[in-house]
C-alpha atoms as a PDB file:
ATOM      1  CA  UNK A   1      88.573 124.518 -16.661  1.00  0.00           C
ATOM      2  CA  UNK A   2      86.431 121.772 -17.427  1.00  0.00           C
ATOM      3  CA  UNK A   3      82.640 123.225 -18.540  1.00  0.00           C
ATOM      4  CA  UNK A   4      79.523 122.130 -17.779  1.00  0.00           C
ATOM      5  CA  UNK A   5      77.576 121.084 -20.777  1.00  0.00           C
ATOM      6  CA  UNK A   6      73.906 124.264 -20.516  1.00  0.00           C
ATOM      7  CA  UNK A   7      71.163 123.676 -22.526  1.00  0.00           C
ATOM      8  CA  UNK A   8      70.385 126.590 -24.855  1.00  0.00           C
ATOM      9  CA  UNK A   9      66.234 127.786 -23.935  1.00  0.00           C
ATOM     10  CA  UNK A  10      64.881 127.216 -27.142  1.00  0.00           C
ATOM     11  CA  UNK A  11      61.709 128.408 -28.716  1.00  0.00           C
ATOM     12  CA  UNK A  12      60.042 126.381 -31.216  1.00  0.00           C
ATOM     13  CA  UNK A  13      58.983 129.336 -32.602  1.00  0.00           C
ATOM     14  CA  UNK A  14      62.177 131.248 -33.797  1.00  0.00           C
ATOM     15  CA  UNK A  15      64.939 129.454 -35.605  1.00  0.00           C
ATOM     16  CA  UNK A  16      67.657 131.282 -33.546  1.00  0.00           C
ATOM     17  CA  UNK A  17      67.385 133.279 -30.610  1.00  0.00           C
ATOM     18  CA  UNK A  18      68.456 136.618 -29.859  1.00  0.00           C
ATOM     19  CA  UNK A  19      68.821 138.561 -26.310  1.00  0.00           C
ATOM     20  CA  UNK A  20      69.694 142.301 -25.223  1.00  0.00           C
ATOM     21  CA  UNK A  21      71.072 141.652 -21.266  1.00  0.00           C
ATOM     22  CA  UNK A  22      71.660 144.830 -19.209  1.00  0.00           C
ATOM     23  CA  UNK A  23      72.832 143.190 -15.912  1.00  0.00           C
ATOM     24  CA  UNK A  24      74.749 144.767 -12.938  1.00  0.00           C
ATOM     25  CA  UNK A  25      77.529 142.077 -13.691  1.00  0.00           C
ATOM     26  CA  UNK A  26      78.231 138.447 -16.109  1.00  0.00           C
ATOM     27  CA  UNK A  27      77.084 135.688 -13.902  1.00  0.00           C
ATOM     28  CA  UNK A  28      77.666 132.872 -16.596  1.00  0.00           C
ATOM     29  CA  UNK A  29      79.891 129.994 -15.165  1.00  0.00           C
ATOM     30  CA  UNK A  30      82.368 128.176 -17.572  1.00  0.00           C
ATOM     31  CA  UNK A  31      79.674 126.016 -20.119  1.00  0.00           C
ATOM     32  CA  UNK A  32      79.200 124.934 -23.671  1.00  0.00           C
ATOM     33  CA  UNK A  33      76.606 124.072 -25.676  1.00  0.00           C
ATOM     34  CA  UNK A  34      76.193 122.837 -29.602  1.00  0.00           C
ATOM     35  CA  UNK A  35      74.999 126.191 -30.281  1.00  0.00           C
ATOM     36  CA  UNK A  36      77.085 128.877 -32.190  1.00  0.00           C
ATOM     37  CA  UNK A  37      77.232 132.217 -30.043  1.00  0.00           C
ATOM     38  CA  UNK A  38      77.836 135.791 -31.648  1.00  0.00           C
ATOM     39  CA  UNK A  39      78.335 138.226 -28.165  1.00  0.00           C
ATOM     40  CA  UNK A  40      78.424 141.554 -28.212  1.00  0.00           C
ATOM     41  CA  UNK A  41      79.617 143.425 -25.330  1.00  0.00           C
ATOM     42  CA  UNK A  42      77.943 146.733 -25.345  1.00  0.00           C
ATOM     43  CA  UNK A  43      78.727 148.147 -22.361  1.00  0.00           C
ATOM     44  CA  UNK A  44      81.335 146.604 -19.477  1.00  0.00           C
ATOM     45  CA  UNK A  45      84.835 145.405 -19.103  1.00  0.00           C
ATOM     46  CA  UNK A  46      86.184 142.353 -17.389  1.00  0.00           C
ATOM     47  CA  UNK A  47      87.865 139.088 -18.381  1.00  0.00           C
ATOM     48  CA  UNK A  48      86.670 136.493 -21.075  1.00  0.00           C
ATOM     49  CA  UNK A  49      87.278 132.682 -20.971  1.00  0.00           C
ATOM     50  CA  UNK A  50      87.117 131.273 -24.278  1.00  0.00           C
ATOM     51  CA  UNK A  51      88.653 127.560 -24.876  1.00  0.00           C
ATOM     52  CA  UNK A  52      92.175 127.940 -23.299  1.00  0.00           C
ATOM     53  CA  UNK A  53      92.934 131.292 -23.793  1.00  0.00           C
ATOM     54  CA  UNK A  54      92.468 134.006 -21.160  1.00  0.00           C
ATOM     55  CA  UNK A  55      91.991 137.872 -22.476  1.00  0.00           C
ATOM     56  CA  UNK A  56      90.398 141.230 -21.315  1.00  0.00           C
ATOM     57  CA  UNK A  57      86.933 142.393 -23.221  1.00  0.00           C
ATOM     58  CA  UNK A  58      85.716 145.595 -23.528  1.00  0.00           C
ATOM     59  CA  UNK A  59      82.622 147.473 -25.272  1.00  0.00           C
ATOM     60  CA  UNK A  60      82.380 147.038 -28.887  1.00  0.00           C
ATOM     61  CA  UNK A  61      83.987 143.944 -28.826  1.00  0.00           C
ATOM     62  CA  UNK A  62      82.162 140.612 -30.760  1.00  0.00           C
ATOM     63  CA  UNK A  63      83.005 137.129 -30.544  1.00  0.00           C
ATOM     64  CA  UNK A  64      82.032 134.296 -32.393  1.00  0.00           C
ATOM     65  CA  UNK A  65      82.161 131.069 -30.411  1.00  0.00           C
ATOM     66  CA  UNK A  66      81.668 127.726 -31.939  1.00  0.00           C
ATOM     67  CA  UNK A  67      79.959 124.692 -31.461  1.00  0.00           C
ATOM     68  CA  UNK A  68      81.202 123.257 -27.789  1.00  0.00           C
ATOM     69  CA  UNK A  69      83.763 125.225 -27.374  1.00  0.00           C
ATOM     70  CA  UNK A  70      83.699 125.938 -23.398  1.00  0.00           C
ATOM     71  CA  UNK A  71      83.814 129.857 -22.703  1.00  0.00           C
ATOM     72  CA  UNK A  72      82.512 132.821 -20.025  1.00  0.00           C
ATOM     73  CA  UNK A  73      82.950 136.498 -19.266  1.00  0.00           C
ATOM     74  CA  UNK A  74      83.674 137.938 -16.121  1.00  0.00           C
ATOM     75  CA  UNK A  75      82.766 140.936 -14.976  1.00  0.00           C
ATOM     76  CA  UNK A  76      85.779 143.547 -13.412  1.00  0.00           C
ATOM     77  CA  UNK A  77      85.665 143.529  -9.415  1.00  0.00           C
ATOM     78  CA  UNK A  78      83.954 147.111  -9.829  1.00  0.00           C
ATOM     79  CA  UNK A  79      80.949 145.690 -11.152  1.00  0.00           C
ATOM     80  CA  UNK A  80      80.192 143.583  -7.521  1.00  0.00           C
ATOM     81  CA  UNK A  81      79.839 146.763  -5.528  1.00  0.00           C
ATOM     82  CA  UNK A  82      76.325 147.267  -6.115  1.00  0.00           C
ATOM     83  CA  UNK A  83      76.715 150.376  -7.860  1.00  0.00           C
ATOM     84  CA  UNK A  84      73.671 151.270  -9.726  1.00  0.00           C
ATOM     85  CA  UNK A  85      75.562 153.077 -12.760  1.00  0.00           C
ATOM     86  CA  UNK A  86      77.658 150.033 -13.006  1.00  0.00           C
ATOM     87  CA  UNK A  87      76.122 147.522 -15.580  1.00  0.00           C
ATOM     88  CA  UNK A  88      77.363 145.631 -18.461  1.00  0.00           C
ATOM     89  CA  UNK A  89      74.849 145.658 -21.712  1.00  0.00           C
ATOM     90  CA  UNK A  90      74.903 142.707 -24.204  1.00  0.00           C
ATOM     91  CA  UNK A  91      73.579 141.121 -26.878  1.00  0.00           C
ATOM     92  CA  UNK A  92      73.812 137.727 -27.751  1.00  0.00           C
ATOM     93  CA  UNK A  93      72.707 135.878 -30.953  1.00  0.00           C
ATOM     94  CA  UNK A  94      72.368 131.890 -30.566  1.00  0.00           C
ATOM     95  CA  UNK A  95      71.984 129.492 -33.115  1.00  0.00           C
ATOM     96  CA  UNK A  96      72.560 125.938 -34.156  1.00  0.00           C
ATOM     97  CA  UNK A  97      74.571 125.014 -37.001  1.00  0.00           C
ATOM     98  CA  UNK A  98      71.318 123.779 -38.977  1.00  0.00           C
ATOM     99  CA  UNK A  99      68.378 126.307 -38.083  1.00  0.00           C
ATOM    100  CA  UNK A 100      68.001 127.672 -41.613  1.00  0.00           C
ATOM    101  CA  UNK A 101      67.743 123.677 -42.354  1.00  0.00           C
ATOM    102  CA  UNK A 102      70.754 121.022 -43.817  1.00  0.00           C
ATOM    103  CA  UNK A 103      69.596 122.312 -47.592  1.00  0.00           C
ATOM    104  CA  UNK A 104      71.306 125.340 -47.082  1.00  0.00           C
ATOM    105  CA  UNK A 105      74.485 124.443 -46.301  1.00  0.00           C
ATOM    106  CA  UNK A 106      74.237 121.996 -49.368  1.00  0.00           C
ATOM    107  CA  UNK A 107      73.797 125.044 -52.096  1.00  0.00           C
ATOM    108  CA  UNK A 108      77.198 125.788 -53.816  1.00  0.00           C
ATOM    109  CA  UNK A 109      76.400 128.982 -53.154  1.00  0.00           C
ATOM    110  CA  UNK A 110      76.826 128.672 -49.457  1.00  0.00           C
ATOM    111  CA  UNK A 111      80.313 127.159 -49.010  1.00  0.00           C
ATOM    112  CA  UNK A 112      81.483 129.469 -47.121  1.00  0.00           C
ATOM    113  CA  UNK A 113      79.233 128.519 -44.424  1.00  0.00           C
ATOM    114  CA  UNK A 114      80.445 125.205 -43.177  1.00  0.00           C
ATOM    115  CA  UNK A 115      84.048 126.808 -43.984  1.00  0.00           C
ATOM    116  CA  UNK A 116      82.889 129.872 -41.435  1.00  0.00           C
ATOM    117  CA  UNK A 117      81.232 127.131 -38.487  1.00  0.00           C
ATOM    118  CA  UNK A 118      84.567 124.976 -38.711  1.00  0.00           C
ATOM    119  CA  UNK A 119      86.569 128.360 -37.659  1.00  0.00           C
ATOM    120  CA  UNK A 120      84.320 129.242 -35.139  1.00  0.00           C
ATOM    121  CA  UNK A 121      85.209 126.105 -33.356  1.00  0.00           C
ATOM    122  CA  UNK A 122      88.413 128.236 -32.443  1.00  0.00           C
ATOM    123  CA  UNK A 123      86.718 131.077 -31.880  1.00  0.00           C
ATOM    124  CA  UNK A 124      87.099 134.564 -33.606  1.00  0.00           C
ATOM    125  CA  UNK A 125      87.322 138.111 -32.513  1.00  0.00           C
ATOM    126  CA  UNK A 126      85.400 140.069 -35.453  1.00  0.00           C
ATOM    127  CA  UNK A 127      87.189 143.904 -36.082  1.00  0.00           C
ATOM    128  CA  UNK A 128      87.411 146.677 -38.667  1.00  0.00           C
ATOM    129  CA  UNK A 129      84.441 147.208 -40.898  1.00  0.00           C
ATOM    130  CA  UNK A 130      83.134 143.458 -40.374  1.00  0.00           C
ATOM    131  CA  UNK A 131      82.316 144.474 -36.680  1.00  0.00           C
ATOM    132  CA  UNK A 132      80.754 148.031 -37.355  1.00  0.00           C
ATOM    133  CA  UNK A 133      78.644 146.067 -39.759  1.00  0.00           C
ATOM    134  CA  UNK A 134      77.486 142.780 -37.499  1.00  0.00           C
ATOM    135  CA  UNK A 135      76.891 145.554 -34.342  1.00  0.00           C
ATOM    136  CA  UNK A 136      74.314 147.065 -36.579  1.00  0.00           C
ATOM    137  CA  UNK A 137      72.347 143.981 -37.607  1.00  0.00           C
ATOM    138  CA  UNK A 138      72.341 142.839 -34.050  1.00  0.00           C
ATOM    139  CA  UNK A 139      70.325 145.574 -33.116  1.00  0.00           C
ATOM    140  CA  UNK A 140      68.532 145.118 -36.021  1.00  0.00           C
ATOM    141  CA  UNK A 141      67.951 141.430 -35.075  1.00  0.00           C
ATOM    142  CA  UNK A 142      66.372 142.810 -31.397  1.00  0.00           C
ATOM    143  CA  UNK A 143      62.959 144.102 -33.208  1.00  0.00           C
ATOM    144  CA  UNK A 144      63.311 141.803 -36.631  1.00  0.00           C
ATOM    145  CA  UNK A 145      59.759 139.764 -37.121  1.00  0.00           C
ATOM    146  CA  UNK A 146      59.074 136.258 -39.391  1.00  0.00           C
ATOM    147  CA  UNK A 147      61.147 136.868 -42.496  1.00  0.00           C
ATOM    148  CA  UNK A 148      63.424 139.971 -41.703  1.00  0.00           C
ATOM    149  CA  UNK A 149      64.654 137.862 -38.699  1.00  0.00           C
ATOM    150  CA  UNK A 150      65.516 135.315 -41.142  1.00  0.00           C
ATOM    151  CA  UNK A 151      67.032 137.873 -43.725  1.00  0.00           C
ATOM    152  CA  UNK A 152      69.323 139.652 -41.150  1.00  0.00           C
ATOM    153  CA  UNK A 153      70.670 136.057 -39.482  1.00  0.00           C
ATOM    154  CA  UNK A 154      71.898 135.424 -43.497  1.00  0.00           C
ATOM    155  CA  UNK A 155      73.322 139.069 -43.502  1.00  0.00           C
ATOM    156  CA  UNK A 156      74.838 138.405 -40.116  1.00  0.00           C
ATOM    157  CA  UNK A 157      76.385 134.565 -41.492  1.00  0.00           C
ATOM    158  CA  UNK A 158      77.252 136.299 -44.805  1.00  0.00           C
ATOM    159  CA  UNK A 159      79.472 139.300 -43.298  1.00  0.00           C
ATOM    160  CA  UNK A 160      81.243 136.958 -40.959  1.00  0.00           C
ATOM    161  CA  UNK A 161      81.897 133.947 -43.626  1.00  0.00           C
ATOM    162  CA  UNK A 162      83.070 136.850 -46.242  1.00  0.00           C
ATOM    163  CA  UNK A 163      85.271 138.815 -43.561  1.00  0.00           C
ATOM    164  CA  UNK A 164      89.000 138.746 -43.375  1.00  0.00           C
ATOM    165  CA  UNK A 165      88.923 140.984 -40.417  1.00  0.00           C
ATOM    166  CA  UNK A 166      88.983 138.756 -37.381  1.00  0.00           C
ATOM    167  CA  UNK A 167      91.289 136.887 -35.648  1.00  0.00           C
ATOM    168  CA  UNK A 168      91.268 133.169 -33.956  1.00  0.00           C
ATOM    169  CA  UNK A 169      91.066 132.548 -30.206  1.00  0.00           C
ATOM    170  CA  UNK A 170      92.241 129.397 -29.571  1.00  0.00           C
ATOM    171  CA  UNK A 171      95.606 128.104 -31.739  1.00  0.00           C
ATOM    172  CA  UNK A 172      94.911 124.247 -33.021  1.00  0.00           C
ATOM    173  CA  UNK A 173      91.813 122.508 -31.744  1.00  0.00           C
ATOM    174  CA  UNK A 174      92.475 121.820 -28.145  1.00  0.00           C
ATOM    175  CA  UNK A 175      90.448 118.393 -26.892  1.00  0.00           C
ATOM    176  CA  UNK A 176      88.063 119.922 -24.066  1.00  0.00           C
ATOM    177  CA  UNK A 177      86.451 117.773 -21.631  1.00  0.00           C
ATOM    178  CA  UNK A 178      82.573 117.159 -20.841  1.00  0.00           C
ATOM    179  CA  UNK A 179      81.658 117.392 -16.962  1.00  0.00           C
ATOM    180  CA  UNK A 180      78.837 116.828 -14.507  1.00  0.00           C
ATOM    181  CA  UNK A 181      77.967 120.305 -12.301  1.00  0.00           C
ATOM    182  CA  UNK A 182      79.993 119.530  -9.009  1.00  0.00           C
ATOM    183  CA  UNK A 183      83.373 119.453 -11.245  1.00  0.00           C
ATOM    184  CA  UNK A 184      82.235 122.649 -12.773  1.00  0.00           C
ATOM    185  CA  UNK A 185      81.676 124.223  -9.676  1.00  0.00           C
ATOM    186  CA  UNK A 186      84.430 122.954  -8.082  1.00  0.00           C
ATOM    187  CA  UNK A 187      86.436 125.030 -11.319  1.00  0.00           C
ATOM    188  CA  UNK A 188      84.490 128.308 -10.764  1.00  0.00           C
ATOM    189  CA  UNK A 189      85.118 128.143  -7.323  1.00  0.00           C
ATOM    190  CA  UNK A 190      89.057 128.290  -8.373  1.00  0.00           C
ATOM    191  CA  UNK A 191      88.582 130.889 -10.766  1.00  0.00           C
ATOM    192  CA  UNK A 192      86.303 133.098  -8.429  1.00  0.00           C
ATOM    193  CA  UNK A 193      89.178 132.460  -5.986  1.00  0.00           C
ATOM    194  CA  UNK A 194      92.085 133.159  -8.466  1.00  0.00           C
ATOM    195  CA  UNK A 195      90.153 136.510  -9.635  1.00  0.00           C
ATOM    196  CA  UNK A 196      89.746 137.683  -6.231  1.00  0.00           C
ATOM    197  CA  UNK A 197      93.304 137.343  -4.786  1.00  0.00           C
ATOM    198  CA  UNK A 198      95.771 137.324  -8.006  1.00  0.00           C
ATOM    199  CA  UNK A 199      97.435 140.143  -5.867  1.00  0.00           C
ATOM    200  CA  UNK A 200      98.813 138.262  -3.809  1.00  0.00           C
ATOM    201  CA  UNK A 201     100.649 134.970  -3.519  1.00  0.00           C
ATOM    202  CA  UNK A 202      98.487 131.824  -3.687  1.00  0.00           C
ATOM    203  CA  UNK A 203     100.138 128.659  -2.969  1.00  0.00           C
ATOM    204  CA  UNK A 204      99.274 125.408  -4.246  1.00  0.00           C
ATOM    205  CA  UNK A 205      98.463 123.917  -0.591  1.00  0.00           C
ATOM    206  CA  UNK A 206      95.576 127.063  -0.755  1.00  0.00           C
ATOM    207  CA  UNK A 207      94.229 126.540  -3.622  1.00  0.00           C
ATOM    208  CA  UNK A 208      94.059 122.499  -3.411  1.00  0.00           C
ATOM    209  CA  UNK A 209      92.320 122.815  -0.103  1.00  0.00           C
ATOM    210  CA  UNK A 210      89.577 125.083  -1.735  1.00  0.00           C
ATOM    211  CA  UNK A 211      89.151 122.968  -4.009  1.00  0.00           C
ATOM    212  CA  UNK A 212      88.998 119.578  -1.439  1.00  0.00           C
ATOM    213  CA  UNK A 213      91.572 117.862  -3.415  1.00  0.00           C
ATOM    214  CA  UNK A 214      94.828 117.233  -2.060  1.00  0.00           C
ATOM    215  CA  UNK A 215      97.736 118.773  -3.847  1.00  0.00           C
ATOM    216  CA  UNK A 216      98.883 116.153  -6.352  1.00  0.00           C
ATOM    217  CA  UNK A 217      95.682 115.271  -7.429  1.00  0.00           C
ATOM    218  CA  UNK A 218      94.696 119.128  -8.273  1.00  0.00           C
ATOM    219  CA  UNK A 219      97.723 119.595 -10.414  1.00  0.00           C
ATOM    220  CA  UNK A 220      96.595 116.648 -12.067  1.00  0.00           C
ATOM    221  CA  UNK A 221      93.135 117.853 -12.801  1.00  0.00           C
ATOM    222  CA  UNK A 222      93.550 121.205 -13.511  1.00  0.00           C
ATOM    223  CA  UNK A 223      96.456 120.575 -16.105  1.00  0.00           C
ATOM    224  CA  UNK A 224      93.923 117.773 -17.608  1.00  0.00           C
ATOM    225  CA  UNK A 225      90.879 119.882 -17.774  1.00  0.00           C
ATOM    226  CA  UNK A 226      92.841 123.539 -18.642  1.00  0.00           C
ATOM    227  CA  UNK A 227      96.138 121.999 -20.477  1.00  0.00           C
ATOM    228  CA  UNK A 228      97.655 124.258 -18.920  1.00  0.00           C
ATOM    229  CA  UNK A 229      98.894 124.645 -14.766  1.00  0.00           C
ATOM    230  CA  UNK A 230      97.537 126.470 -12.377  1.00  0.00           C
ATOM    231  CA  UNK A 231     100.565 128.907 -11.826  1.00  0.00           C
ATOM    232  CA  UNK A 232     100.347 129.383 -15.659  1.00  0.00           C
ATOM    233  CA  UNK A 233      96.636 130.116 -15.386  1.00  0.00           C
ATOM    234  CA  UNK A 234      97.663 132.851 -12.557  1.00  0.00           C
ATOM    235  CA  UNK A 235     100.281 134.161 -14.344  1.00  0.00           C
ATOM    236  CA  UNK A 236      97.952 134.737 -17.276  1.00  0.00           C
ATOM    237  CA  UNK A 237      95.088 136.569 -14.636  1.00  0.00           C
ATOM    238  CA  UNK A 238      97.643 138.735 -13.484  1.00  0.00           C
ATOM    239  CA  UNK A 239      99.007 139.687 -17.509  1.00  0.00           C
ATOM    240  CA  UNK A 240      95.366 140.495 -18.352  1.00  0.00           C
ATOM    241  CA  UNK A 241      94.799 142.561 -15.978  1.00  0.00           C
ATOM    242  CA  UNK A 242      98.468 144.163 -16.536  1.00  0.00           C
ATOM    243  CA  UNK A 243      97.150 144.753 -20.588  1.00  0.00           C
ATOM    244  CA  UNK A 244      94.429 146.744 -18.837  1.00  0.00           C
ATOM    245  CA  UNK A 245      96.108 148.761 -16.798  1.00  0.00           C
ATOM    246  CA  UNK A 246      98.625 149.639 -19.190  1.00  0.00           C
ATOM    247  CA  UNK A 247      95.553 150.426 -21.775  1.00  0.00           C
ATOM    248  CA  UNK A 248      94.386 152.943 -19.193  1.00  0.00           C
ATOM    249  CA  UNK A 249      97.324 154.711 -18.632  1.00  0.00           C
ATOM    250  CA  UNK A 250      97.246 155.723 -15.335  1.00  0.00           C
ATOM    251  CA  UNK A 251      99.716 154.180 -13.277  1.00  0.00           C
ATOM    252  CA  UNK A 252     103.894 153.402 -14.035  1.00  0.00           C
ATOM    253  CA  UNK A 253     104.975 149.809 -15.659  1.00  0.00           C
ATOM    254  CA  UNK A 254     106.468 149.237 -12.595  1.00  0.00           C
ATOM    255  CA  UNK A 255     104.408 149.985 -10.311  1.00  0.00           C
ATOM    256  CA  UNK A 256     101.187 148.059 -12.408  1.00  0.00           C
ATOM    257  CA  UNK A 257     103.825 145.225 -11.880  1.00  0.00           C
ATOM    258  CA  UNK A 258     103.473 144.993  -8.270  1.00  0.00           C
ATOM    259  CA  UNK A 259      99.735 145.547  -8.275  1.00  0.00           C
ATOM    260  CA  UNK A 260      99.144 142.329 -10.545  1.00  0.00           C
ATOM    261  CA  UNK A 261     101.017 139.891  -8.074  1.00  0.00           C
ATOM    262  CA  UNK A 262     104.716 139.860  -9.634  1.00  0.00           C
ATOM    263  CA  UNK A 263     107.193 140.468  -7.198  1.00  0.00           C
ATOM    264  CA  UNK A 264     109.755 141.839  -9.411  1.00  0.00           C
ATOM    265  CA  UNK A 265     109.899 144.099 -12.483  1.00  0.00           C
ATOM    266  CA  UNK A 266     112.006 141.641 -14.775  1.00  0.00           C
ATOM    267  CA  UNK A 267     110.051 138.590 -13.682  1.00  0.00           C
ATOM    268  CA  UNK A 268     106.884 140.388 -14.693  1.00  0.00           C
ATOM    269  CA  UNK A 269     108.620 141.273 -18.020  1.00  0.00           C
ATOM    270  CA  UNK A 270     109.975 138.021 -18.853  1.00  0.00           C
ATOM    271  CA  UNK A 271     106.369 136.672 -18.435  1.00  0.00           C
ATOM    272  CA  UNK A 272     104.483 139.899 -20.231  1.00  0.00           C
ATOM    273  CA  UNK A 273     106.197 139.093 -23.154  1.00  0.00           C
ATOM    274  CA  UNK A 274     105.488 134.973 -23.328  1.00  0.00           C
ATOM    275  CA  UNK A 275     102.179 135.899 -22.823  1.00  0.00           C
ATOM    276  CA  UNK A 276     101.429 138.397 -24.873  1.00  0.00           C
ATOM    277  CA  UNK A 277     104.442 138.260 -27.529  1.00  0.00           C
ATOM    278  CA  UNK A 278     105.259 142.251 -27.144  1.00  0.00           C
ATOM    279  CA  UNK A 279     107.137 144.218 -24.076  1.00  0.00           C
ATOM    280  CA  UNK A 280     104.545 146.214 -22.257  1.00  0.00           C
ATOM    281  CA  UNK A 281     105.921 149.346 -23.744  1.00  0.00           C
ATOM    282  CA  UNK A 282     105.286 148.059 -27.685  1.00  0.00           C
ATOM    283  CA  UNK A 283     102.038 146.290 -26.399  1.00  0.00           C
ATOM    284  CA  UNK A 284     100.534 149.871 -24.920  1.00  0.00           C
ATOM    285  CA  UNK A 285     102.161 151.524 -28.469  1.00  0.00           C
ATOM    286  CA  UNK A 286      99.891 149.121 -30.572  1.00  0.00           C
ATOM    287  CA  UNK A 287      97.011 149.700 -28.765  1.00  0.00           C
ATOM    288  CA  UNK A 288      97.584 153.588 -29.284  1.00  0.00           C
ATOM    289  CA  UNK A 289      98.053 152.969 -33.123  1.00  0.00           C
ATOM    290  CA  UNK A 290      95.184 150.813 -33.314  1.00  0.00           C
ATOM    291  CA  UNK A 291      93.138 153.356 -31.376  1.00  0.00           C
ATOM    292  CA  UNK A 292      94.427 156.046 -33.870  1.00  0.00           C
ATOM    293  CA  UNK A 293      93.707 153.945 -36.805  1.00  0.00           C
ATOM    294  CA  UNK A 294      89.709 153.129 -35.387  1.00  0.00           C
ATOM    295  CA  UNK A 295      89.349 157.316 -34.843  1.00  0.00           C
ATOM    296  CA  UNK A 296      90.563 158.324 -38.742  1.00  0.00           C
ATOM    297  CA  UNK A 297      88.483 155.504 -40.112  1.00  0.00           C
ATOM    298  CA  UNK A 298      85.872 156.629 -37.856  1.00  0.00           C
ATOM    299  CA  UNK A 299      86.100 160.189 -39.260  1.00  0.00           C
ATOM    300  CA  UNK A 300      86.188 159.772 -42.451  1.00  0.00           C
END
C-alpha cells in the first residue's frame, strides 16, 4: 500500500516521546514517518502491516520499526462491536534517530547504534529475554522524569542493539513509495474492504470499482505501491487469519480452510505453506513448542 507520510506531535520539551493508548480498537491508517517506533501491544489481537509483509499480533508482542518504513495494526473484527470489555492497550515509544544528539552516535562506544537503526529499517520482532526486558522499561519510561527518561531510552537502545533475540520483518530493503492523502485513502479503503470480506470471493472488477480505477490501471498501482498483487495480498489476509485460527485451536484444518476464503483443502495447503514456509500441522506444532519453551523459562 502506498503510506501517507504523518508527522510525529513533538514536544520541544522531551527528546522522545512515549504514550500508553487503551482504545476500543487501532485506528492508524498505513503512514510513515522519520521517526523510529518501539510498539508494544499490551492487550489486543488483530493484523499488523509492516513494509510488505502481512502477520497476526498479539499481547506481549514488540516491534521495532525504522525510519520510513510504512506500517499499521489492525484491530480483529471483534473489536468494532462496541463492546466495552473489548480494548486493545499499547505503548508506544517514538524517537528520531538523533534525539540524544549526532555526538553520541560518534563515541566508539556506541557502534552498535547506527548498526541497530540500519536494521530497524527492516523492522524487527524483539523475543526471549530481550522482550521481557524492553516491556519493563517501557513502563518504566510512562512515569520516568528529566534524566531517568534519558537513562531508560539508553537502556531501552542498549538491550535492543546488544540482543540476538529478534527477528527481521521485511527480507532486503524494499523501495516504498511517498503519497499525498487521497492515494492513501484510496489504499485503506482496499484494505478495510479486503479485511471485511476475505471470506468470500472478491473479484478484480469489485475491487477496481471501489477503488474508482478501472481494472488495468489498479493492478498496475497496487503491484507498484505493494510489490506484490492484489490476489497475493488476499491470499496472505486469508493465511493470517488461518495462523490464528489454527493458534486457537478450536476448529478442524479443514474446516478453518473454508472459513478463510479457500475453496479447497489442497489449494489452501499449497498456499499455507508459500506463505508461511511450514504445513499448518508443523506451523500449529511450533507454536505449541514455542509456547512450552516461554512457560519453563517463565517458571524457572
Amino acid at each position: 500500500m502506498k503510506p501517507l507520510f504523518r508527522k510525529v506531535t513533538d514536544k520541544l520539551e522531551n527528546s522522545y516521546i512515549v504514550r500508553h493508548d487503551i482504545l476500543p480498537h487501532f485506528k492508524n491508517i498505513w503512514h510513515y514517518h522519520p521517526e523510529l517506533e518501539l510498539h508494544y501491544i499490551i492487550k489486543g489481537e488483530g493484523v499488523r502491516f509492516i513494509g510488505d509483509k502481512i502477520a497476526n499480533f498479539s499481547p506481549g508482542e514488540i516491534v521495532l520499526v525504522g525510519e520510513n518504513l510504512p506500517h499499521t495494526w489492525r484491530s480483529g473484527k471483534e473489536y468494532y462491536n462496541n463492546d466495552p470489555d473489548l480494548t486493545i492497550e499499547v505503548i508506544v515509544i517514538q524517537f528520531l534517530p538523533d534525539c540524544l544528539g549526532d555526538d553520541l552516535l560518534k563515541l566508539p562506544e556506541a557502534y552498535l547504534i547506527p548498526r541497530l537503526f540500519e536494521k530497524a529499517k527492516s523492522g524487527m520482532v524483539i523475543t526471549g529475554q530481550a522482550n521481557a526486558r524492553l516491556a519493563n522499561l517501557m513502563h518504566r519510561a510512562l512515569d520516568a522524569t528529566n534524566l531517568d527518561k534519558i537513562i531508560i531510552l539508553l537502556s531501552i537502545l542498549q538491550t535492543l542493539a546488544e540482543t540476538e533475540e529478534y527477528e527481521l520483518i521485511v527480507n532486503g530493503r524494499a523501495v516504498f513509495y511517498q503519497s499525498d492523502e487521497t492515494d492513501t485513502q484510496r489504499l485503506n479503503t482496499v484494505c478495510n474492504y479486503t479485511l471485511a470480506n476475505y471470506k468470500k470471493e472478491i473479484s478484480l472488477e469489485e475491487i477496481s470499482a471501489i477503488s474508482n480505477l478501472s481494472v488495468t490501471s489498479f493492478c498496475r498501482y497496487f503491484k507498484l505501491m505493494t510489490n506484490k498483487t492484489y490476489y497475493d495480498f488476499l491470499i496472505e489476509i486469508r493465511i493470517s487469519h488461518a495462523c490464528r485460527a489454527l493458534i486457537e485451536g478450536k476448529t478442524l484444518t479443514e474446516v478453518i480452510c473454508f472459513d478463510c476464503g479457500f475453496n479447497n483443502v489442497s489449494n489452501f495447503y499449497r498456499h499455507f505453506k508459500k506463505v508461511t514456509g511450514v504445513t499448518p500441522l508443523e506451523y500449529k506444532r511450533q507454536y505449541l513448542n514455542k509456547s512450552k519453551s516461554l512457560l519453563s523459562k517463565a517458571s524457572v
